[in-house]
C-alpha atoms as a PDB file:
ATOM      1  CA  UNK A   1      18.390 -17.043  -2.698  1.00  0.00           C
ATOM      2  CA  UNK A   2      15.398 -15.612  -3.917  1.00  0.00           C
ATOM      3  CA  UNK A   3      15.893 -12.990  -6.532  1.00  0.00           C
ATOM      4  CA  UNK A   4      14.344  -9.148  -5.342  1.00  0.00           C
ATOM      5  CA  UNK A   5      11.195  -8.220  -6.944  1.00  0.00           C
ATOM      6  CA  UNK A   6       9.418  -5.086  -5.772  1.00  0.00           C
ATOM      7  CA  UNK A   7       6.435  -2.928  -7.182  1.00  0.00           C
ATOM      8  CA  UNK A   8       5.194   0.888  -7.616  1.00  0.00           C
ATOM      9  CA  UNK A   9       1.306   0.652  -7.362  1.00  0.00           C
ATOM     10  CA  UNK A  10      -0.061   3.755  -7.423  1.00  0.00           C
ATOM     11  CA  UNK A  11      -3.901   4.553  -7.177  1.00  0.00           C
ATOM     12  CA  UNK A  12      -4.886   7.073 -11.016  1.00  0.00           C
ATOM     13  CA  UNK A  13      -6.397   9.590  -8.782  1.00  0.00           C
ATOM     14  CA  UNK A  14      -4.587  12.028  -9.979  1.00  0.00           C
ATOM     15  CA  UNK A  15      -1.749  12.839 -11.146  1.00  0.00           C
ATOM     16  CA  UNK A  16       2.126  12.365  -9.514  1.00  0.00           C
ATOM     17  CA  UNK A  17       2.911  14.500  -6.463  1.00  0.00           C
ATOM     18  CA  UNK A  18       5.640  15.131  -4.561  1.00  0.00           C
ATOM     19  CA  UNK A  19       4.268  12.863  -1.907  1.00  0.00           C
ATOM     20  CA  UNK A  20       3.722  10.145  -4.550  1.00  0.00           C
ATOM     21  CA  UNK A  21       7.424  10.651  -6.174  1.00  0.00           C
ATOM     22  CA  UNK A  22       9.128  10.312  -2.558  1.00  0.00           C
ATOM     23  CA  UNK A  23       7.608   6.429  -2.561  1.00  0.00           C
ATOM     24  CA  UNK A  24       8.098   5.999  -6.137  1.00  0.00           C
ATOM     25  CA  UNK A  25      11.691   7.332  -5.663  1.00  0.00           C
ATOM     26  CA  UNK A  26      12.232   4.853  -2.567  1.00  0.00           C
ATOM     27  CA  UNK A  27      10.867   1.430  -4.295  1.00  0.00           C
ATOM     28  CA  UNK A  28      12.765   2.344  -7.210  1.00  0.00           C
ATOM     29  CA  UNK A  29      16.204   2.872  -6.114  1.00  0.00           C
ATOM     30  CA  UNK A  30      15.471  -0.161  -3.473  1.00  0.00           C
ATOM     31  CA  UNK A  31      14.933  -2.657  -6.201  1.00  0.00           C
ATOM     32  CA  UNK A  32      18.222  -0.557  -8.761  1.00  0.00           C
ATOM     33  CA  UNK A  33      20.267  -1.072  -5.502  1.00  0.00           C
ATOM     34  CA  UNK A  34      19.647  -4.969  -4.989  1.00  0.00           C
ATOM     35  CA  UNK A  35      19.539  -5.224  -8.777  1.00  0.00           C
ATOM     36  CA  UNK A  36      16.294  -6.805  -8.897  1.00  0.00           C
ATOM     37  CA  UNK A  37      12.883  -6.192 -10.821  1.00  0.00           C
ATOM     38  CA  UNK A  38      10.578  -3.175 -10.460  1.00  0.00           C
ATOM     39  CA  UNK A  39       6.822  -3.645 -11.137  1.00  0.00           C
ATOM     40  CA  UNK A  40       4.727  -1.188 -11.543  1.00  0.00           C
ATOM     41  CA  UNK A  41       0.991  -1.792 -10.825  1.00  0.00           C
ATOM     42  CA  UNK A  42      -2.198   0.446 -11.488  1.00  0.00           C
ATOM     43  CA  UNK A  43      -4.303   0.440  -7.988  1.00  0.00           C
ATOM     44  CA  UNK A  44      -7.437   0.879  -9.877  1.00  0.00           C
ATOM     45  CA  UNK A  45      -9.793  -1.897  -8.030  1.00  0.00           C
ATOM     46  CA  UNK A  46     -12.000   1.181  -6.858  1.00  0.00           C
ATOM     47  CA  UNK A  47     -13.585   2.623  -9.605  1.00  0.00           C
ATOM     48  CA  UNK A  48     -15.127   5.258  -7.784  1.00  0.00           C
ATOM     49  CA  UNK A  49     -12.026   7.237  -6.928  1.00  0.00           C
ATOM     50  CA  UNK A  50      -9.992   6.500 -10.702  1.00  0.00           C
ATOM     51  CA  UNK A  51      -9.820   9.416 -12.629  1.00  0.00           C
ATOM     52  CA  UNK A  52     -10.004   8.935 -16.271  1.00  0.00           C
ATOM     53  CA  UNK A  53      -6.300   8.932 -18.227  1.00  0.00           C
ATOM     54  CA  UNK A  54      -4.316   9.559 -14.737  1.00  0.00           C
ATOM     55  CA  UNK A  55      -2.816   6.162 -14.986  1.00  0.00           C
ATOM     56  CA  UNK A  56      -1.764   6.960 -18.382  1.00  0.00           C
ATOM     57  CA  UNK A  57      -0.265   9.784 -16.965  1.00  0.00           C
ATOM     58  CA  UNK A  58       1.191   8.317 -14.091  1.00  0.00           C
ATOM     59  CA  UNK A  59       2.919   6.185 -16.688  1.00  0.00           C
ATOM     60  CA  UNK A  60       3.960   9.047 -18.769  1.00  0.00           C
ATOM     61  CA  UNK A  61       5.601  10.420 -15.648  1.00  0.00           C
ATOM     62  CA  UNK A  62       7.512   7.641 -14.521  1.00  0.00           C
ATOM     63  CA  UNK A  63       9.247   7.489 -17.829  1.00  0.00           C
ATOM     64  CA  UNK A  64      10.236  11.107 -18.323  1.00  0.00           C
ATOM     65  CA  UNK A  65      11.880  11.166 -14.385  1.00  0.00           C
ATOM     66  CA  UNK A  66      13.885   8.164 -15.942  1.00  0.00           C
ATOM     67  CA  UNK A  67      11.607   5.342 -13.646  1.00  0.00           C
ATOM     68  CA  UNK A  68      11.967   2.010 -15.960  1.00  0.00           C
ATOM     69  CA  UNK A  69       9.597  -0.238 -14.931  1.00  0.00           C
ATOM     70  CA  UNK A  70      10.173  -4.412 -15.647  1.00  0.00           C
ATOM     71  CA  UNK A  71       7.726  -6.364 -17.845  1.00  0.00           C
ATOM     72  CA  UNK A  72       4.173  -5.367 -18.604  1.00  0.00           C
ATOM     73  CA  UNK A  73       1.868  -2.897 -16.461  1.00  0.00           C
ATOM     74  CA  UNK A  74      -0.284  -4.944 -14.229  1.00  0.00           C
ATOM     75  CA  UNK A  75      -3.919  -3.356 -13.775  1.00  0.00           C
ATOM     76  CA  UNK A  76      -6.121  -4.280 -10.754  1.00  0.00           C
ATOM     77  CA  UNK A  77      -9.546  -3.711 -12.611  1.00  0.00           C
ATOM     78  CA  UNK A  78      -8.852  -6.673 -15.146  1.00  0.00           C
ATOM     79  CA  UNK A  79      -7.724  -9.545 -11.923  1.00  0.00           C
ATOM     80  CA  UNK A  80     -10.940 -10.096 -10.124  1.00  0.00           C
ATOM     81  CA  UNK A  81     -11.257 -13.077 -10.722  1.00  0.00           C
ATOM     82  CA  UNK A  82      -7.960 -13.226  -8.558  1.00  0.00           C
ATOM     83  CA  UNK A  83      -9.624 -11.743  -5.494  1.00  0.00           C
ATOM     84  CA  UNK A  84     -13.002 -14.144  -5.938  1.00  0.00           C
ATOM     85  CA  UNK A  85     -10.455 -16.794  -5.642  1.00  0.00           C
ATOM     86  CA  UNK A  86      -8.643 -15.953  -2.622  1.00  0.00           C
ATOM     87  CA  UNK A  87     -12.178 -15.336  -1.218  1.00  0.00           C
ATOM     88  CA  UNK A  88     -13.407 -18.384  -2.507  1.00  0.00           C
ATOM     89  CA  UNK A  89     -10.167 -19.673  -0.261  1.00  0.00           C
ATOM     90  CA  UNK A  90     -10.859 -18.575   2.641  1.00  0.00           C
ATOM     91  CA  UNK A  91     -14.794 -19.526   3.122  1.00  0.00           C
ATOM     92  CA  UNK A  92     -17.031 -18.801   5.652  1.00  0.00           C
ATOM     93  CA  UNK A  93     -14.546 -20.010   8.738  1.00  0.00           C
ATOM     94  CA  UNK A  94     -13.112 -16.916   8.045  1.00  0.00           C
ATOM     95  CA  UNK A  95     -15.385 -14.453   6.022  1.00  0.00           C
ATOM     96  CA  UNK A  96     -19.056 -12.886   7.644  1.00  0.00           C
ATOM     97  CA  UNK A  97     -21.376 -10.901   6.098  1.00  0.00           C
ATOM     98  CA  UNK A  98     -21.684  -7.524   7.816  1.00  0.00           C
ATOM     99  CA  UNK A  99     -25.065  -5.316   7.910  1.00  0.00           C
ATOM    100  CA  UNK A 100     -24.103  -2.778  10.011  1.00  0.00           C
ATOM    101  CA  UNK A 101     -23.451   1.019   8.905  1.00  0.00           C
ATOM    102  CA  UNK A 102     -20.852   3.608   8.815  1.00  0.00           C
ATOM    103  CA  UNK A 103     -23.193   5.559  11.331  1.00  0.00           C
ATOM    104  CA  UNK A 104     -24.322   1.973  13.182  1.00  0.00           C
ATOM    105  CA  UNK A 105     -20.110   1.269  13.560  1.00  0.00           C
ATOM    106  CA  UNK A 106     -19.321   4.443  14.732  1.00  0.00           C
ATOM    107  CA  UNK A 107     -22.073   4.770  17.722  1.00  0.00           C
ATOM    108  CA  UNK A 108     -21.070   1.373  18.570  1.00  0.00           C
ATOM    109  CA  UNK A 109     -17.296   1.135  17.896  1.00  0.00           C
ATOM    110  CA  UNK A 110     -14.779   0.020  20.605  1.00  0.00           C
ATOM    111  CA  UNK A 111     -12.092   2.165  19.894  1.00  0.00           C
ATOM    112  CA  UNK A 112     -10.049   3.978  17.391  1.00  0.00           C
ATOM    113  CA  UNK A 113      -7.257   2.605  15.636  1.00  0.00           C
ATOM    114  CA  UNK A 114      -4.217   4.448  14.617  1.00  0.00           C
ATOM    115  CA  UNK A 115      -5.583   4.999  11.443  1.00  0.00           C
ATOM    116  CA  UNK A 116      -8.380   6.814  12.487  1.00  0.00           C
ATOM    117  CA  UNK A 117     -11.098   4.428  11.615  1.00  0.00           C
ATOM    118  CA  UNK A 118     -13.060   3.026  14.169  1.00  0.00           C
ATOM    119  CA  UNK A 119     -12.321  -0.615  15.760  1.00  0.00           C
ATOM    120  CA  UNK A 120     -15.551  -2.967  14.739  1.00  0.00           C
ATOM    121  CA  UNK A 121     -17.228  -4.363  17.552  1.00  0.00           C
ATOM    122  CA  UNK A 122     -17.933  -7.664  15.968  1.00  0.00           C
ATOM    123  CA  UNK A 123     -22.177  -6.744  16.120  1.00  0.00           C
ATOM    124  CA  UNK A 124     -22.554  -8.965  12.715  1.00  0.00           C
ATOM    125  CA  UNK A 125     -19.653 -11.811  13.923  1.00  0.00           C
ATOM    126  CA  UNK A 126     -22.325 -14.612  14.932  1.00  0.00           C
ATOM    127  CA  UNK A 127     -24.723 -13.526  12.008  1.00  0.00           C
ATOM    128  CA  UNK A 128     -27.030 -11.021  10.664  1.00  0.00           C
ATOM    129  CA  UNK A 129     -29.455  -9.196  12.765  1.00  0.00           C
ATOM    130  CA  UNK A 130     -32.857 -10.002  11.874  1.00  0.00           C
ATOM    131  CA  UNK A 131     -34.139  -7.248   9.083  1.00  0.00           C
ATOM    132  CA  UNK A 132     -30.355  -6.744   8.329  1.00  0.00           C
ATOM    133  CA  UNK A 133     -29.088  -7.327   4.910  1.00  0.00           C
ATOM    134  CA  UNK A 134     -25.384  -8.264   3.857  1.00  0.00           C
ATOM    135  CA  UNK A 135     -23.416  -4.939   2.933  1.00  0.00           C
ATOM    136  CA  UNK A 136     -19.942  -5.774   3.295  1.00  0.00           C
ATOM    137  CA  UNK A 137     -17.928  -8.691   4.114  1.00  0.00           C
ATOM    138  CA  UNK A 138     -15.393  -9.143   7.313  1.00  0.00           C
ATOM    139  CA  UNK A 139     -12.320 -11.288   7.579  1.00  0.00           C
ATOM    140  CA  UNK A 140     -12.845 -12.778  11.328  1.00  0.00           C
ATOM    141  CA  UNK A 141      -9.728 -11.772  13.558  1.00  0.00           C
ATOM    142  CA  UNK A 142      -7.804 -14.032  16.293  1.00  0.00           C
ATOM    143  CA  UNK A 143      -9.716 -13.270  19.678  1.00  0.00           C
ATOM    144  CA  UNK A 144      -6.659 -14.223  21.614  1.00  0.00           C
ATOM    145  CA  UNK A 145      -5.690 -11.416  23.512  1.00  0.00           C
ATOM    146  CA  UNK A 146      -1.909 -12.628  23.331  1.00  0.00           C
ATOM    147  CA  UNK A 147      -2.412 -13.083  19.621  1.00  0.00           C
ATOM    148  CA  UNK A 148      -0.078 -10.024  17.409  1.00  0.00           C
ATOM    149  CA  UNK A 149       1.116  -9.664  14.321  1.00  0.00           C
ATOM    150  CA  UNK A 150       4.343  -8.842  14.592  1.00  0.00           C
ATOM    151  CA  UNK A 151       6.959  -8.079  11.510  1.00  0.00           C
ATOM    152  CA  UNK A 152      10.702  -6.139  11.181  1.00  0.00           C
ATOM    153  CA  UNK A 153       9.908  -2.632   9.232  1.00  0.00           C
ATOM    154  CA  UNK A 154      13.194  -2.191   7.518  1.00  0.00           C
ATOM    155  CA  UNK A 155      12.651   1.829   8.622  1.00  0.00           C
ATOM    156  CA  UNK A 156      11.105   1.743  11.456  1.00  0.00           C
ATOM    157  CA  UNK A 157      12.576  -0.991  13.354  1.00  0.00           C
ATOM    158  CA  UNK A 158       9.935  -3.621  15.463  1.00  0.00           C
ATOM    159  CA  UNK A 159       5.950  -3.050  14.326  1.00  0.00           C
ATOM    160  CA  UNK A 160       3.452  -4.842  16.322  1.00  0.00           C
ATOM    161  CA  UNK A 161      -0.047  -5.030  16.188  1.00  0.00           C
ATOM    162  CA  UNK A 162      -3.143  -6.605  18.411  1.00  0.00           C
ATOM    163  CA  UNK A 163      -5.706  -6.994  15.030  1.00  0.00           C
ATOM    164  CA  UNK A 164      -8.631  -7.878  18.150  1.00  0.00           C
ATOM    165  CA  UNK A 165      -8.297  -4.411  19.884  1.00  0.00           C
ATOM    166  CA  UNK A 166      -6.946  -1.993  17.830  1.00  0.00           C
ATOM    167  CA  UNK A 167      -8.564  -2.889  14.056  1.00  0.00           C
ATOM    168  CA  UNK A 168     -10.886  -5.690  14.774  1.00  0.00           C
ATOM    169  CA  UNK A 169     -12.464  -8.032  11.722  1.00  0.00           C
ATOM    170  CA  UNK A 170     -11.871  -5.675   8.837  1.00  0.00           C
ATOM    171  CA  UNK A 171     -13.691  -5.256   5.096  1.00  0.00           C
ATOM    172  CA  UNK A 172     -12.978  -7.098   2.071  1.00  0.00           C
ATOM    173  CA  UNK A 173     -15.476  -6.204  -0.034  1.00  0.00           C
ATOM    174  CA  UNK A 174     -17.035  -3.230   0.613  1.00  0.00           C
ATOM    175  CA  UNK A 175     -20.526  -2.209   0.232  1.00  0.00           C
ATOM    176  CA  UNK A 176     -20.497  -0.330  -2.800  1.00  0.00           C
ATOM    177  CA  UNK A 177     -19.483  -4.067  -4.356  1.00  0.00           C
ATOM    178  CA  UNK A 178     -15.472  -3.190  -4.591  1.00  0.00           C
ATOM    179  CA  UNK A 179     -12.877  -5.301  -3.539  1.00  0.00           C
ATOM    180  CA  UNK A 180     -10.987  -3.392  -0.418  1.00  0.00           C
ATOM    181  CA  UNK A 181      -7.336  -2.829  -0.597  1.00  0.00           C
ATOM    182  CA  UNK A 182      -6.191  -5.219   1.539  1.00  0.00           C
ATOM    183  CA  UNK A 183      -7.247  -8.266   0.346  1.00  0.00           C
ATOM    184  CA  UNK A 184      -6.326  -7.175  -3.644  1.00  0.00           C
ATOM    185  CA  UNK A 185      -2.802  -6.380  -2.471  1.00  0.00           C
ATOM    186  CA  UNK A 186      -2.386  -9.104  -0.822  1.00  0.00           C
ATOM    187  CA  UNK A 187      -3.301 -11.162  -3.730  1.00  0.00           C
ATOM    188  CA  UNK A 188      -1.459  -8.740  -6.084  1.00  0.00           C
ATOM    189  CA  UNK A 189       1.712  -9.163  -4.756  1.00  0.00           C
ATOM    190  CA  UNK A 190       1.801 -13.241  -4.039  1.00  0.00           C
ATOM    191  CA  UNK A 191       0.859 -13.757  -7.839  1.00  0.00           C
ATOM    192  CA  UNK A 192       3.491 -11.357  -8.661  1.00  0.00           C
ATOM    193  CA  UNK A 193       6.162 -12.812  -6.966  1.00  0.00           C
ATOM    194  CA  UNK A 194       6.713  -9.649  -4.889  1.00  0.00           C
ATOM    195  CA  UNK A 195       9.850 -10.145  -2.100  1.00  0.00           C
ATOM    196  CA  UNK A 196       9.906  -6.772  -1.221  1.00  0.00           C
ATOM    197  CA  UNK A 197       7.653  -3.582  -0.697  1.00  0.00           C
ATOM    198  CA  UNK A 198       8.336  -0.242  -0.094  1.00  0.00           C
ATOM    199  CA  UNK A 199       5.847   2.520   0.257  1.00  0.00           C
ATOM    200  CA  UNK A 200       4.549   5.497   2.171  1.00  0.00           C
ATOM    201  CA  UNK A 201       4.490   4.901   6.234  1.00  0.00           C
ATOM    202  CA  UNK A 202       0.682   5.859   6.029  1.00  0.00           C
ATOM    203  CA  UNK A 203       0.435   2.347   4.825  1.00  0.00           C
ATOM    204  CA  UNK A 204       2.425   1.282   7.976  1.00  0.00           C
ATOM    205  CA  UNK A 205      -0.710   0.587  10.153  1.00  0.00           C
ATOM    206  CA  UNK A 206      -2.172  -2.037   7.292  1.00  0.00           C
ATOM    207  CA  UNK A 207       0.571  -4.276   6.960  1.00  0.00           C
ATOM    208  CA  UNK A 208      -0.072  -6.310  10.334  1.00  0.00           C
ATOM    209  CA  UNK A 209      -3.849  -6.978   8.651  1.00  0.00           C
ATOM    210  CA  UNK A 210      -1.758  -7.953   5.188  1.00  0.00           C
ATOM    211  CA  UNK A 211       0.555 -10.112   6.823  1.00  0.00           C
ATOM    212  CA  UNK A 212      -2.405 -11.895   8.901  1.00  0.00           C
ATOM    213  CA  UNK A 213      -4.493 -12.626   5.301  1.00  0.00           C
ATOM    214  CA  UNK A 214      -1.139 -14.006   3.754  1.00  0.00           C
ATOM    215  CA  UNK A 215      -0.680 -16.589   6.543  1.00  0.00           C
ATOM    216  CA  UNK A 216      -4.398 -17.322   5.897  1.00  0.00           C
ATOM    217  CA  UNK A 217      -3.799 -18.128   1.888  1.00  0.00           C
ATOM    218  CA  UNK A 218      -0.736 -19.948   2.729  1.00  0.00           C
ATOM    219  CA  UNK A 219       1.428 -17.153   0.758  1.00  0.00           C
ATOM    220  CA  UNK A 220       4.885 -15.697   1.284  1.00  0.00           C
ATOM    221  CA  UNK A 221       5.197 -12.697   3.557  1.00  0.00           C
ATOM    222  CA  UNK A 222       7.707  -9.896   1.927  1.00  0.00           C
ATOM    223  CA  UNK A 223      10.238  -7.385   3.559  1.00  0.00           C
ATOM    224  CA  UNK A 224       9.229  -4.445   4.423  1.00  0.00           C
ATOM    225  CA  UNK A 225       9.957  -0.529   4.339  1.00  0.00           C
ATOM    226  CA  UNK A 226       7.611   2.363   4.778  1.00  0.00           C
ATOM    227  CA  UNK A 227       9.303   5.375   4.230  1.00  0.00           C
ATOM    228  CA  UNK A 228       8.169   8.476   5.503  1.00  0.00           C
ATOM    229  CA  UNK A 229       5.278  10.390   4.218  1.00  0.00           C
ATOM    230  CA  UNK A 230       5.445  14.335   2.778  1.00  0.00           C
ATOM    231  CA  UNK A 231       2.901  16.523   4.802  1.00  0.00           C
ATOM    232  CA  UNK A 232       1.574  19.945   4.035  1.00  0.00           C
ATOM    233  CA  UNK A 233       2.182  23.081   6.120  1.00  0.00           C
ATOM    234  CA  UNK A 234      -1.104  21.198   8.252  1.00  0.00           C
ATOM    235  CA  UNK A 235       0.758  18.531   8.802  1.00  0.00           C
ATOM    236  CA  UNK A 236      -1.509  15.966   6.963  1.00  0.00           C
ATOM    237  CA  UNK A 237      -0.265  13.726   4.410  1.00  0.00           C
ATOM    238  CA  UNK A 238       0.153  15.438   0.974  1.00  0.00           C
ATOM    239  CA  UNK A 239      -2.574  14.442  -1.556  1.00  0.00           C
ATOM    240  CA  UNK A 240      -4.912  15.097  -4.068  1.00  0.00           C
ATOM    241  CA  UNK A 241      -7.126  15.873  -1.350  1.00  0.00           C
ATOM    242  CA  UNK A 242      -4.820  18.286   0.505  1.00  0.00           C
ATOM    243  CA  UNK A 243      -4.175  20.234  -1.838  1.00  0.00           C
ATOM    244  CA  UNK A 244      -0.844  18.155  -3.307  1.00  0.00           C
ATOM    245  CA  UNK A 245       0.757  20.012  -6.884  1.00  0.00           C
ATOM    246  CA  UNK A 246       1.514  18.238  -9.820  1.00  0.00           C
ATOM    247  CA  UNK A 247       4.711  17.441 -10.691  1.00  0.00           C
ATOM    248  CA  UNK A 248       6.808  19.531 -12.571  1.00  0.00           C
ATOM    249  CA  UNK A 249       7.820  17.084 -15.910  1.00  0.00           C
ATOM    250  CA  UNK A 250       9.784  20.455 -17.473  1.00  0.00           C
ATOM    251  CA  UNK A 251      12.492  20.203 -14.130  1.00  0.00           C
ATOM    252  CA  UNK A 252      12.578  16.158 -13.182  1.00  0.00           C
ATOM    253  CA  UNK A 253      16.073  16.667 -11.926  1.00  0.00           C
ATOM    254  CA  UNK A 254      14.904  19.443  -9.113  1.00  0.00           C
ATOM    255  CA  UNK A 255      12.022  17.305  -8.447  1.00  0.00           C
ATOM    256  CA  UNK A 256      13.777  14.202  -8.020  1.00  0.00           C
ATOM    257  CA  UNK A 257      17.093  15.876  -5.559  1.00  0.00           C
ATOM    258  CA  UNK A 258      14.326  17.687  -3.605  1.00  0.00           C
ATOM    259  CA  UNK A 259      12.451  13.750  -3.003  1.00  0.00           C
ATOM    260  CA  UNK A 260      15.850  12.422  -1.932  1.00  0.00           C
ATOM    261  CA  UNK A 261      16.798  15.342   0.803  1.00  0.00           C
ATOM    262  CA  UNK A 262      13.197  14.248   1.969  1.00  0.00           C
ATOM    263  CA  UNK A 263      14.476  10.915   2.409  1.00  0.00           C
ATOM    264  CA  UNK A 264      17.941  11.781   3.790  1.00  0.00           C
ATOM    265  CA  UNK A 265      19.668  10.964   0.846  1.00  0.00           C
ATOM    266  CA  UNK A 266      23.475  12.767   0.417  1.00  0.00           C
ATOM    267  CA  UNK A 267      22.790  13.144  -3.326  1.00  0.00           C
ATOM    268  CA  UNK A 268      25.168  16.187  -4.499  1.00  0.00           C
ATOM    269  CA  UNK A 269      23.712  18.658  -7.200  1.00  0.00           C
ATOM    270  CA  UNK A 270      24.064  16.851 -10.198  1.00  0.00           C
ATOM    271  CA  UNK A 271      23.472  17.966 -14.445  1.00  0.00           C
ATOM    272  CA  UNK A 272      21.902  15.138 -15.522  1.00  0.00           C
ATOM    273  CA  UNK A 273      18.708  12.511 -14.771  1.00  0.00           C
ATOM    274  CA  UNK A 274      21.460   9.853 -16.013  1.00  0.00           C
ATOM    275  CA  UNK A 275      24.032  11.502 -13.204  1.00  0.00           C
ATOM    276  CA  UNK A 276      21.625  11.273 -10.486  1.00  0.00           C
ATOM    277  CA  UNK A 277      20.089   7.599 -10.553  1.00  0.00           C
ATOM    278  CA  UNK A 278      23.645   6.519 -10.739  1.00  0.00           C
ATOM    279  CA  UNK A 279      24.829   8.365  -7.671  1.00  0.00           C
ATOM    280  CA  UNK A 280      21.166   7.927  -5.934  1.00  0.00           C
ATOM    281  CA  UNK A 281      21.271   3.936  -6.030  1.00  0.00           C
ATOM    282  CA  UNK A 282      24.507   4.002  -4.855  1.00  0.00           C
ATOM    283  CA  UNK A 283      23.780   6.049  -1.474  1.00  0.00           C
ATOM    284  CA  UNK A 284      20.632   4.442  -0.747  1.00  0.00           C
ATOM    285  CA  UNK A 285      22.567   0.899  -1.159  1.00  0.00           C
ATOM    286  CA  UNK A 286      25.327   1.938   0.950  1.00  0.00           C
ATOM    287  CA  UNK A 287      22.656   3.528   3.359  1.00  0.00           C
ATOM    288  CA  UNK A 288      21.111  -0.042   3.685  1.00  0.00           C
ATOM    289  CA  UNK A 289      24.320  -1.746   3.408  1.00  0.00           C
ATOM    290  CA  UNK A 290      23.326  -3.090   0.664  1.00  0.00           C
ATOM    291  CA  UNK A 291      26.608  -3.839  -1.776  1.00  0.00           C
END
């Protein structure tokens, strides 16, 4: 049997939130309760966005809410040469260079997937337009219209996704010269062994595209859980960008009860940091039938 490893990877926008703390909280106790490793890795592949010393903070953090991470900090910005690699891999059966613009995409765009962004149409899938330049690069989709990605969230039950019609051939490296998400995690986690990953159910709508690019590189798949995400009185998911609070490092114990009611956790009021991660790991394993 293949021993648990999962992973924390926040993004050092910022500092921790109480959105950010509810996922933290989640992998944690997920990896306590199978009594496996947690990794924690520093999403900072998009230098654009990283604020200077959060992810020392973030770090900080983790340790004073009594989060002990396993082995060394892993840091996206130092493994490129990971993601030329796996890009290397896949060649140009798979990859396209893509000319077309946010504005060009939009006026042109086949639909809308359920993250908001619009579907590609493909314009750049048989090569670039004459005059057109390469800005990004595409990973070419199955056109099969019976063709889904289908995988078991371990939260939300059955998740299945048409990539053709509701993402279509999707970024991995962006314009600005960045690596995109999805092809860094996906490398991330294979070359960290990861067997398990839970995280915020915003990042529900990528995994089908994650799973698809693992099959591709010929690397395990893990088990997944998105748990849900914390929302502001708008309802939109609480961030930097929304308005999302520090955490409060002088009260970890309120902050950490108040992220398990979120996740329908029957932690009782407890004295101690110690006291809760004791009782915590044993609810969430008995929620998951775990031990």
């Amino acid at each position: 049997m293949t021993a648990y490893i999962g992973r924390f990877a926040p993004s050092p926008t910022g500092p921790l939130h109480k959105g950010s703390l509810v996922a933290a909280l989640a992998s944690f106790l997920d990896a306590r309760a199978h009594q496996g490793q947690w990794l924690v890795r520093i999403e900072d592949i998009d230098e654009a966005r990283t604020v200077q010393g959060a992810a020392e903070d973030i770090l900080h953090c983790l340790s004073a809410f009594g989060m002990r991470w396993d082995g060394e900090v892993v840091w996206q910005s130092r493994r490129t040469a990971l993601y030329d690699a796996a890009f290397a891999q896949l060649g140009s059966h798979h990859v396209y260079a893509c000319g077309c613009t946010r504005r060009e995409i939009a006026d042109s765009r086949i639909g809308i997937a359920s993250d908001g962004a619009a579907v590609y149409p493909g314009t750049c899938r048989g090569g670039l337009v004459p005059g057109k330049t390469a800005r990004a690069y595409r990973l070419r989709v199955p056109d099969d219209a019976s063709e889904c990605i289908s995988f078991e969230d371990r939260w939300f039950g059955r998740v299945t996704q048409h990539l053709a019609t509701e993402v279509g051939d999707f970024v991995l490296k962006r314009a600005d010269g960045f690596w995109a998400y999805q092809l860094a995690v996906v490398v991330d986690d294979a070359d960290q062994g990861v067997t398990h990953v839970v995280r915020g159910a915003d990042l529900l709508d990528s995994t089908p595209r994650q799973i698809y690019l693992q099959r591709l590189l010929g690397v395990p798949t893990p088990r997944y859980l998105h748990v849900p995400v914390v929302t502001n009185a708008a309802g939109e998911k609480l961030s930097k960008q929304t308005g999302a609070l520090a955490l409060d490092r002088e009260n970890p114990l309120k902050e950490l009860l108040a992220a398990a009611r979120f996740l329908q956790l029957a932690v009782p009021e407890v004295r101690s940091v110690e006291e809760f991660w004791s009782l915590a790991v044993a609810t969430w394993a008995q929620r998951f039938h775990l031990r």
